[in-house]
ModelCIF file with pLDDT and N, C-alpha, C, O atoms, coordinates in Angstrom:
data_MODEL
#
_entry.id   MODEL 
#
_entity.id                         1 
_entity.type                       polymer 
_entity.pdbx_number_of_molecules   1 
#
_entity_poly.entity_id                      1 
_entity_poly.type                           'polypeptide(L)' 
_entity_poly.nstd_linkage                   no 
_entity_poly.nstd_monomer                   no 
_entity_poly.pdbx_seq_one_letter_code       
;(UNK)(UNK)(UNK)(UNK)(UNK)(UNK)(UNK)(UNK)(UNK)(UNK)(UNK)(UNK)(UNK)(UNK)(UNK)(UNK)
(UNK)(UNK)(UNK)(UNK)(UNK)(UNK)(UNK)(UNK)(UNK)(UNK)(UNK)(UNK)(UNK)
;
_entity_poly.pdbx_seq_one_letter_code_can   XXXXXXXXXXXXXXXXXXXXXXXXXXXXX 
_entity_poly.pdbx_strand_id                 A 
#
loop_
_entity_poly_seq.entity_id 
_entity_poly_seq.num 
_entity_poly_seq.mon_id 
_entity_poly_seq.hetero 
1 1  UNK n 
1 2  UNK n 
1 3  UNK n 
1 4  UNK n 
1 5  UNK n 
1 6  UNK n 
1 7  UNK n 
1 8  UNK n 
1 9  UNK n 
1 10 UNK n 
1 11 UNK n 
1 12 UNK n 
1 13 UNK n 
1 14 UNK n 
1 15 UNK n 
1 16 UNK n 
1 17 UNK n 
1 18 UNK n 
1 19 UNK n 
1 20 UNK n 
1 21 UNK n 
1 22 UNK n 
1 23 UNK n 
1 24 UNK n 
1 25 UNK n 
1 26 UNK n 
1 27 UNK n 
1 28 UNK n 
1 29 UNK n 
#
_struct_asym.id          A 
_struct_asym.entity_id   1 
#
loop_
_ma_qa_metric.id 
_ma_qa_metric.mode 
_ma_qa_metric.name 
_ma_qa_metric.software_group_id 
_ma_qa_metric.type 
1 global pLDDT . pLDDT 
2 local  pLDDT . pLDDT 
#
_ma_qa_metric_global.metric_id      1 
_ma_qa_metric_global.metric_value   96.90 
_ma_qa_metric_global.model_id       1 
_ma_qa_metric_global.ordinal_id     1 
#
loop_
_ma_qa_metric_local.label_asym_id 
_ma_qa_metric_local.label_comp_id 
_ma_qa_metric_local.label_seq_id 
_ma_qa_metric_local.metric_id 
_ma_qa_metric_local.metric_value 
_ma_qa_metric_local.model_id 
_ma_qa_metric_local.ordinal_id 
A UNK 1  2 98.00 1 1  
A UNK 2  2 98.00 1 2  
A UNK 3  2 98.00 1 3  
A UNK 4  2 98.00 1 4  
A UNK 5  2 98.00 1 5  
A UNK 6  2 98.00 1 6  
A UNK 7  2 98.00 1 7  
A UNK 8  2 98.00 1 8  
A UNK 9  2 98.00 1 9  
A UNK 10 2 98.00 1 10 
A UNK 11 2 98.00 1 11 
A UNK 12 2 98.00 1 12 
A UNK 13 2 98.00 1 13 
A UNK 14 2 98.00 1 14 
A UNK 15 2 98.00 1 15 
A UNK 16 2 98.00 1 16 
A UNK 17 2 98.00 1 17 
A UNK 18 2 98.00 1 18 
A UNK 19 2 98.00 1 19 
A UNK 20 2 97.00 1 20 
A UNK 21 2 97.00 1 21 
A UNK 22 2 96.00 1 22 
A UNK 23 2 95.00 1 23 
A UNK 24 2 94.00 1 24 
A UNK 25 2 94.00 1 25 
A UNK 26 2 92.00 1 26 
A UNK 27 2 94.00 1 27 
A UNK 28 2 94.00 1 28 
A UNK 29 2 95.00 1 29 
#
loop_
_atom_site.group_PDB 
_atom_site.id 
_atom_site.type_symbol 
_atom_site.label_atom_id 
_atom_site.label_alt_id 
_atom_site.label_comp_id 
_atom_site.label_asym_id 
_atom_site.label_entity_id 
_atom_site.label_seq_id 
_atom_site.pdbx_PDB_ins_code 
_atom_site.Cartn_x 
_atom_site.Cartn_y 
_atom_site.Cartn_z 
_atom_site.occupancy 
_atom_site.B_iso_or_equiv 
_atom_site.pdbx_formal_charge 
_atom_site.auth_seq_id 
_atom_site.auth_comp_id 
_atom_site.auth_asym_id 
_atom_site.auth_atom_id 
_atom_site.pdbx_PDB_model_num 
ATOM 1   N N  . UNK A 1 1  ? 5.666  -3.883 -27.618 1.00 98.00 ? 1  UNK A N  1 
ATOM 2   C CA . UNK A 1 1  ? 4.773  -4.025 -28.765 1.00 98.00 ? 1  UNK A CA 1 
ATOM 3   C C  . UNK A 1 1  ? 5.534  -3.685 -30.031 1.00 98.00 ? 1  UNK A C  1 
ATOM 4   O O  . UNK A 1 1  ? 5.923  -2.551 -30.312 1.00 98.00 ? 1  UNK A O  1 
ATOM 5   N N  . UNK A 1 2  ? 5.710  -4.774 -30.771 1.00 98.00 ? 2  UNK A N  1 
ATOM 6   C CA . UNK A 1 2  ? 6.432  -4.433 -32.282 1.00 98.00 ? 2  UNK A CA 1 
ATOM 7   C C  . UNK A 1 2  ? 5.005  -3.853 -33.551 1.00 98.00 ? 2  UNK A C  1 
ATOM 8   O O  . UNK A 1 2  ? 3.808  -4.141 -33.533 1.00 98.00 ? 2  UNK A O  1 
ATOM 9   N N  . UNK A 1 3  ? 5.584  -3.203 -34.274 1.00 98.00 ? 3  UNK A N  1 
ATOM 10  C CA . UNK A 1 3  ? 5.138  -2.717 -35.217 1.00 98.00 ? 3  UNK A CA 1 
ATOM 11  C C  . UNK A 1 3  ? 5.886  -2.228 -36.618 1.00 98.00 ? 3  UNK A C  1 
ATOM 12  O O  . UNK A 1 3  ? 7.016  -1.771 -36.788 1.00 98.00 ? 3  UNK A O  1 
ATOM 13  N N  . UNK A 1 4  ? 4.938  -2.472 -37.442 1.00 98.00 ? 4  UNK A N  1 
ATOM 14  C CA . UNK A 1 4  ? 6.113  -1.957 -39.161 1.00 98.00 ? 4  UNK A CA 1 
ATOM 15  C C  . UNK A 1 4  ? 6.300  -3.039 -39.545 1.00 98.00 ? 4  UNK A C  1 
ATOM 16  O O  . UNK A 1 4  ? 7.315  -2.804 -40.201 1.00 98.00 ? 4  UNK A O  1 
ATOM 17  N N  . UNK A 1 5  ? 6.068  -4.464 -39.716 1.00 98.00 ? 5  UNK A N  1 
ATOM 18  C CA . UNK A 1 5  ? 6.109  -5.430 -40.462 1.00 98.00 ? 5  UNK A CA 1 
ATOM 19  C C  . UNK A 1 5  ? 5.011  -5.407 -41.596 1.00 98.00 ? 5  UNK A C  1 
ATOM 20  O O  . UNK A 1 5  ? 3.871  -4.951 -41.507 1.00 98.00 ? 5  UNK A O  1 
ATOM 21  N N  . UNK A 1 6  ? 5.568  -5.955 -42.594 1.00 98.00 ? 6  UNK A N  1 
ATOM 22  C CA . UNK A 1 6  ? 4.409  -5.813 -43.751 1.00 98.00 ? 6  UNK A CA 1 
ATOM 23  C C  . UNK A 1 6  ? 5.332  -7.155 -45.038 1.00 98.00 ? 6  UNK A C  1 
ATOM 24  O O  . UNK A 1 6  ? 6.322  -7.827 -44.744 1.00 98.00 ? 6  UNK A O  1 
ATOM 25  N N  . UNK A 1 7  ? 4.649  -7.168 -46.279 1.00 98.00 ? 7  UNK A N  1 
ATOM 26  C CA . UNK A 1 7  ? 5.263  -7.462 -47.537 1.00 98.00 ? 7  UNK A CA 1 
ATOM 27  C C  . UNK A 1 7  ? 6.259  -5.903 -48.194 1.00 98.00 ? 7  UNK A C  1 
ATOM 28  O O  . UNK A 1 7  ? 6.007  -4.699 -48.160 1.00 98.00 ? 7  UNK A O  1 
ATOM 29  N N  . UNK A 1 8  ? 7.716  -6.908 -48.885 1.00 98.00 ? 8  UNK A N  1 
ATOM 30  C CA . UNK A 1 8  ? 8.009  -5.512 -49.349 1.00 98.00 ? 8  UNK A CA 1 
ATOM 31  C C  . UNK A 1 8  ? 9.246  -6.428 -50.403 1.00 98.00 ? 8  UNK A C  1 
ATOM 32  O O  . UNK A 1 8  ? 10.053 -7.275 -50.019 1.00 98.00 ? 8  UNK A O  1 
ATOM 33  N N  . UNK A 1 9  ? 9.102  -6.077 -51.333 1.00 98.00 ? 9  UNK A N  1 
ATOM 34  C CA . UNK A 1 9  ? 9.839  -6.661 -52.644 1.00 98.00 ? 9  UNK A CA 1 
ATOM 35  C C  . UNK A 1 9  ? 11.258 -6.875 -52.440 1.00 98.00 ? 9  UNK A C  1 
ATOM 36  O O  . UNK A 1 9  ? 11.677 -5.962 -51.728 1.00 98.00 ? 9  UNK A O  1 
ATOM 37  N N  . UNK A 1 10 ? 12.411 -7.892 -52.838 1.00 98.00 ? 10 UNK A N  1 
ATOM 38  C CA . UNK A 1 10 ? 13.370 -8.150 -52.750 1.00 98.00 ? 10 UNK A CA 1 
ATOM 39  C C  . UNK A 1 10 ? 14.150 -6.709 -52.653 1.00 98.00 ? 10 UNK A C  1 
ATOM 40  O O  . UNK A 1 10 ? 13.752 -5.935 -53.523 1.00 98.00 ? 10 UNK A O  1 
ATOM 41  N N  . UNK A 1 11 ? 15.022 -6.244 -51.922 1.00 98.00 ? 11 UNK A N  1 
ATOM 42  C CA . UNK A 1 11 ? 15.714 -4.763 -52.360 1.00 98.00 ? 11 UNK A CA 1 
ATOM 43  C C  . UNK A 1 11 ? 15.114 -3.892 -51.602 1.00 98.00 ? 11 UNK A C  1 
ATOM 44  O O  . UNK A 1 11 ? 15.641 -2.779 -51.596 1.00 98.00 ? 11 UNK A O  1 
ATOM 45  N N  . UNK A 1 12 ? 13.720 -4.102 -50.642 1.00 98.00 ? 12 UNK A N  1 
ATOM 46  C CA . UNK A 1 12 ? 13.228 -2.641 -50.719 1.00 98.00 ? 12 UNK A CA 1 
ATOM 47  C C  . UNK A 1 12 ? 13.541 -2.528 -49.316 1.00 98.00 ? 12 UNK A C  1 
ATOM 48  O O  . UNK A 1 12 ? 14.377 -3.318 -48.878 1.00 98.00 ? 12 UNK A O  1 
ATOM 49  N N  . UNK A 1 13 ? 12.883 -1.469 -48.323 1.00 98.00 ? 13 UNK A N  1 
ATOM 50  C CA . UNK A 1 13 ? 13.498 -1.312 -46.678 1.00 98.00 ? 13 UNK A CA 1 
ATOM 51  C C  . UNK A 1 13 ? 12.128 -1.542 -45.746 1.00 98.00 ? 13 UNK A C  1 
ATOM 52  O O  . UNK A 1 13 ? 11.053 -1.657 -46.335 1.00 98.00 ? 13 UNK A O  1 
ATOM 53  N N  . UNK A 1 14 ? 12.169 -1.599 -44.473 1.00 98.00 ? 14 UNK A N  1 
ATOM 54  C CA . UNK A 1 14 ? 11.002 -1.292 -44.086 1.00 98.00 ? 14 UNK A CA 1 
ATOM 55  C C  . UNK A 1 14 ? 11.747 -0.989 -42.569 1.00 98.00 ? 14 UNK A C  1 
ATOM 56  O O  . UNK A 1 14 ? 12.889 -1.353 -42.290 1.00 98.00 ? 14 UNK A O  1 
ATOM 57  N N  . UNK A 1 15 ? 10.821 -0.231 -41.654 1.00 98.00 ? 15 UNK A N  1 
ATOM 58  C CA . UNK A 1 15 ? 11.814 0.109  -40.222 1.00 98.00 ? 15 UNK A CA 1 
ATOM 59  C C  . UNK A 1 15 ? 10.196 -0.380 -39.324 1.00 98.00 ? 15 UNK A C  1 
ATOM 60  O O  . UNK A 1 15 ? 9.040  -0.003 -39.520 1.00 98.00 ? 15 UNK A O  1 
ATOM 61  N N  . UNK A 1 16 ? 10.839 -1.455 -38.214 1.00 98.00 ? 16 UNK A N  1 
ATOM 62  C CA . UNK A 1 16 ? 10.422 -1.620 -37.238 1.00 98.00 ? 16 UNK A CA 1 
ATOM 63  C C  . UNK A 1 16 ? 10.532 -0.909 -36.213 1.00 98.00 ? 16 UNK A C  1 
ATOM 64  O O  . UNK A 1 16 ? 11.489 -0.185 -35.936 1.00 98.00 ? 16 UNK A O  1 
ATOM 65  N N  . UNK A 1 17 ? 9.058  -1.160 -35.274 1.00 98.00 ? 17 UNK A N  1 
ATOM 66  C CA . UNK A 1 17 ? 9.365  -0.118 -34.229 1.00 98.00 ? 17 UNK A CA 1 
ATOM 67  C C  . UNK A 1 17 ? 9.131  -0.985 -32.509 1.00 98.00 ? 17 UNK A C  1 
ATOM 68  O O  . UNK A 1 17 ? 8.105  -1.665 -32.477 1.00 98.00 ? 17 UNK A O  1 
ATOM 69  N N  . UNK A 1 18 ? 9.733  -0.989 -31.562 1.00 98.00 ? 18 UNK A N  1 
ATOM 70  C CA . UNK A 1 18 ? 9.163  -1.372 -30.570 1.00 98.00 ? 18 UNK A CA 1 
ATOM 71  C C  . UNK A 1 18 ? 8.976  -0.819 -29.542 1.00 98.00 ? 18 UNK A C  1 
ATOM 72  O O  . UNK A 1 18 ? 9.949  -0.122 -29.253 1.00 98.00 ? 18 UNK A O  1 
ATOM 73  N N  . UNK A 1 19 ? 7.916  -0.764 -28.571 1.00 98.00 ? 19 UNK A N  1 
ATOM 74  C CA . UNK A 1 19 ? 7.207  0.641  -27.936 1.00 98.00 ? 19 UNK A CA 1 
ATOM 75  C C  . UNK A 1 19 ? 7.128  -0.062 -26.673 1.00 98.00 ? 19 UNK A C  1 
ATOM 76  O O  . UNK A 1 19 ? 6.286  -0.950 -26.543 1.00 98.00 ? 19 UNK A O  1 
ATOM 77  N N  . UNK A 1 20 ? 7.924  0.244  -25.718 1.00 97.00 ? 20 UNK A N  1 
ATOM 78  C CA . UNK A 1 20 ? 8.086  -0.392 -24.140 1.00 97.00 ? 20 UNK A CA 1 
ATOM 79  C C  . UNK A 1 20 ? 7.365  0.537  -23.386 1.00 97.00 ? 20 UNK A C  1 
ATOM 80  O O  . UNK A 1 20 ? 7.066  1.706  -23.627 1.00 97.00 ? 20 UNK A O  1 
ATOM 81  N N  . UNK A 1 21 ? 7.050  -0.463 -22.070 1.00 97.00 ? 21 UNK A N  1 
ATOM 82  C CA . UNK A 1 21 ? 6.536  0.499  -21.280 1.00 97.00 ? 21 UNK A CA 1 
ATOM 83  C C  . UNK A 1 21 ? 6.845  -0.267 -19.838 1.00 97.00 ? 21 UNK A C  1 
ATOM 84  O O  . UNK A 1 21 ? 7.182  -1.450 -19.898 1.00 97.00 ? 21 UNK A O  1 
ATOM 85  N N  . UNK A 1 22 ? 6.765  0.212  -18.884 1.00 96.00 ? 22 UNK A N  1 
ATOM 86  C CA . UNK A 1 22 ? 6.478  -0.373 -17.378 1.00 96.00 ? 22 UNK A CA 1 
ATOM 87  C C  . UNK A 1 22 ? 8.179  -0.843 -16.808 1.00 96.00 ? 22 UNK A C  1 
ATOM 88  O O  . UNK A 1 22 ? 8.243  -1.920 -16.214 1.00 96.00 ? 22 UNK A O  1 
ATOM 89  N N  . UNK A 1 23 ? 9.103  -0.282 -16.941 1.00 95.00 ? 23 UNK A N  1 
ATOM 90  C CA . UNK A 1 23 ? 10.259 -0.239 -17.115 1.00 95.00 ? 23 UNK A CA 1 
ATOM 91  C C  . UNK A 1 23 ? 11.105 1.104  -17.096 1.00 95.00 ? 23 UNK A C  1 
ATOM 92  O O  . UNK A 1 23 ? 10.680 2.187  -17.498 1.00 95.00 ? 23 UNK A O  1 
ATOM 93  N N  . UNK A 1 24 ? 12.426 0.858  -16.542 1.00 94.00 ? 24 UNK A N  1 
ATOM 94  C CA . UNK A 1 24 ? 13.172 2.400  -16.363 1.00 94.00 ? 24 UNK A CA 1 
ATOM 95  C C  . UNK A 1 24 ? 14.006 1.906  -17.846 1.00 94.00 ? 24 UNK A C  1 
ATOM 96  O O  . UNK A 1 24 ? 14.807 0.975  -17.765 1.00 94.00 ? 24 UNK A O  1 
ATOM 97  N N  . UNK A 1 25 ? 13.762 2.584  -19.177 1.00 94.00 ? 25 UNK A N  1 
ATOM 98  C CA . UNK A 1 25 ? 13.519 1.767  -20.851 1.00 94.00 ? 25 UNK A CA 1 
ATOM 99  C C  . UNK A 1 25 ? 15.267 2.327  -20.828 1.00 94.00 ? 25 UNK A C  1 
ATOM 100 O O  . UNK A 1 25 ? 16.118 1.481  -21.106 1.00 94.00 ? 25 UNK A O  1 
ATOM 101 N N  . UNK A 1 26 ? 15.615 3.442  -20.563 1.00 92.00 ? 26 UNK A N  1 
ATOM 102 C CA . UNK A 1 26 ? 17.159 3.790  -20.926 1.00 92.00 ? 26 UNK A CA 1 
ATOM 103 C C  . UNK A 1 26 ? 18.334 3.029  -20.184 1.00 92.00 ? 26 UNK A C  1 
ATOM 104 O O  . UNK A 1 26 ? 19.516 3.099  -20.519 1.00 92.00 ? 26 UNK A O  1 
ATOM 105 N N  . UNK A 1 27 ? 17.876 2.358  -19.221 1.00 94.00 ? 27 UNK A N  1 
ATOM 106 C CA . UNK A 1 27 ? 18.577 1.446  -17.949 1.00 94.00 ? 27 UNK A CA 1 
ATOM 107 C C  . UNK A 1 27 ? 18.820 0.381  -18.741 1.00 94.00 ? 27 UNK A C  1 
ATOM 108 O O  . UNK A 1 27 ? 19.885 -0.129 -18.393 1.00 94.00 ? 27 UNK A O  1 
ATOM 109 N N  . UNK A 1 28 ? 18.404 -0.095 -19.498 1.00 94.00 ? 28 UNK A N  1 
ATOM 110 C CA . UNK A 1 28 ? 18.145 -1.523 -20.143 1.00 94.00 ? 28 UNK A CA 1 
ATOM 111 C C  . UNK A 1 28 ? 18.807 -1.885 -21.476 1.00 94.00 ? 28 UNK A C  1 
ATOM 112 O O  . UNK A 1 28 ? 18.508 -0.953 -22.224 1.00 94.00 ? 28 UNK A O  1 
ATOM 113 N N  . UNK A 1 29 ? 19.538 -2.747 -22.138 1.00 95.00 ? 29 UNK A N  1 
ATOM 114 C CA . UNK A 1 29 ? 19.766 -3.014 -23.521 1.00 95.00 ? 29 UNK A CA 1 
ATOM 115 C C  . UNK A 1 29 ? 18.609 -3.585 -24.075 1.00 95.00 ? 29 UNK A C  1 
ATOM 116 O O  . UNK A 1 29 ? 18.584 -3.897 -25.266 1.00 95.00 ? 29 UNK A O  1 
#
């Protein structure tokens, strides 16, 4: 599940997040 997308002015930052589950998550790239 991604999250943290929005509008954000030329220059500015924003940080996405993605939230796994059902998976051994550190095993994996």
């Amino acid at each position: 599940v991604e999250s943290g997308g929005g509008l954000v002015q030329p220059g500015g930052s924003l940080r996405l997040s993605c939230a796994a589950s059902g998976y051994s998550f550190a095993n994996f790239g």
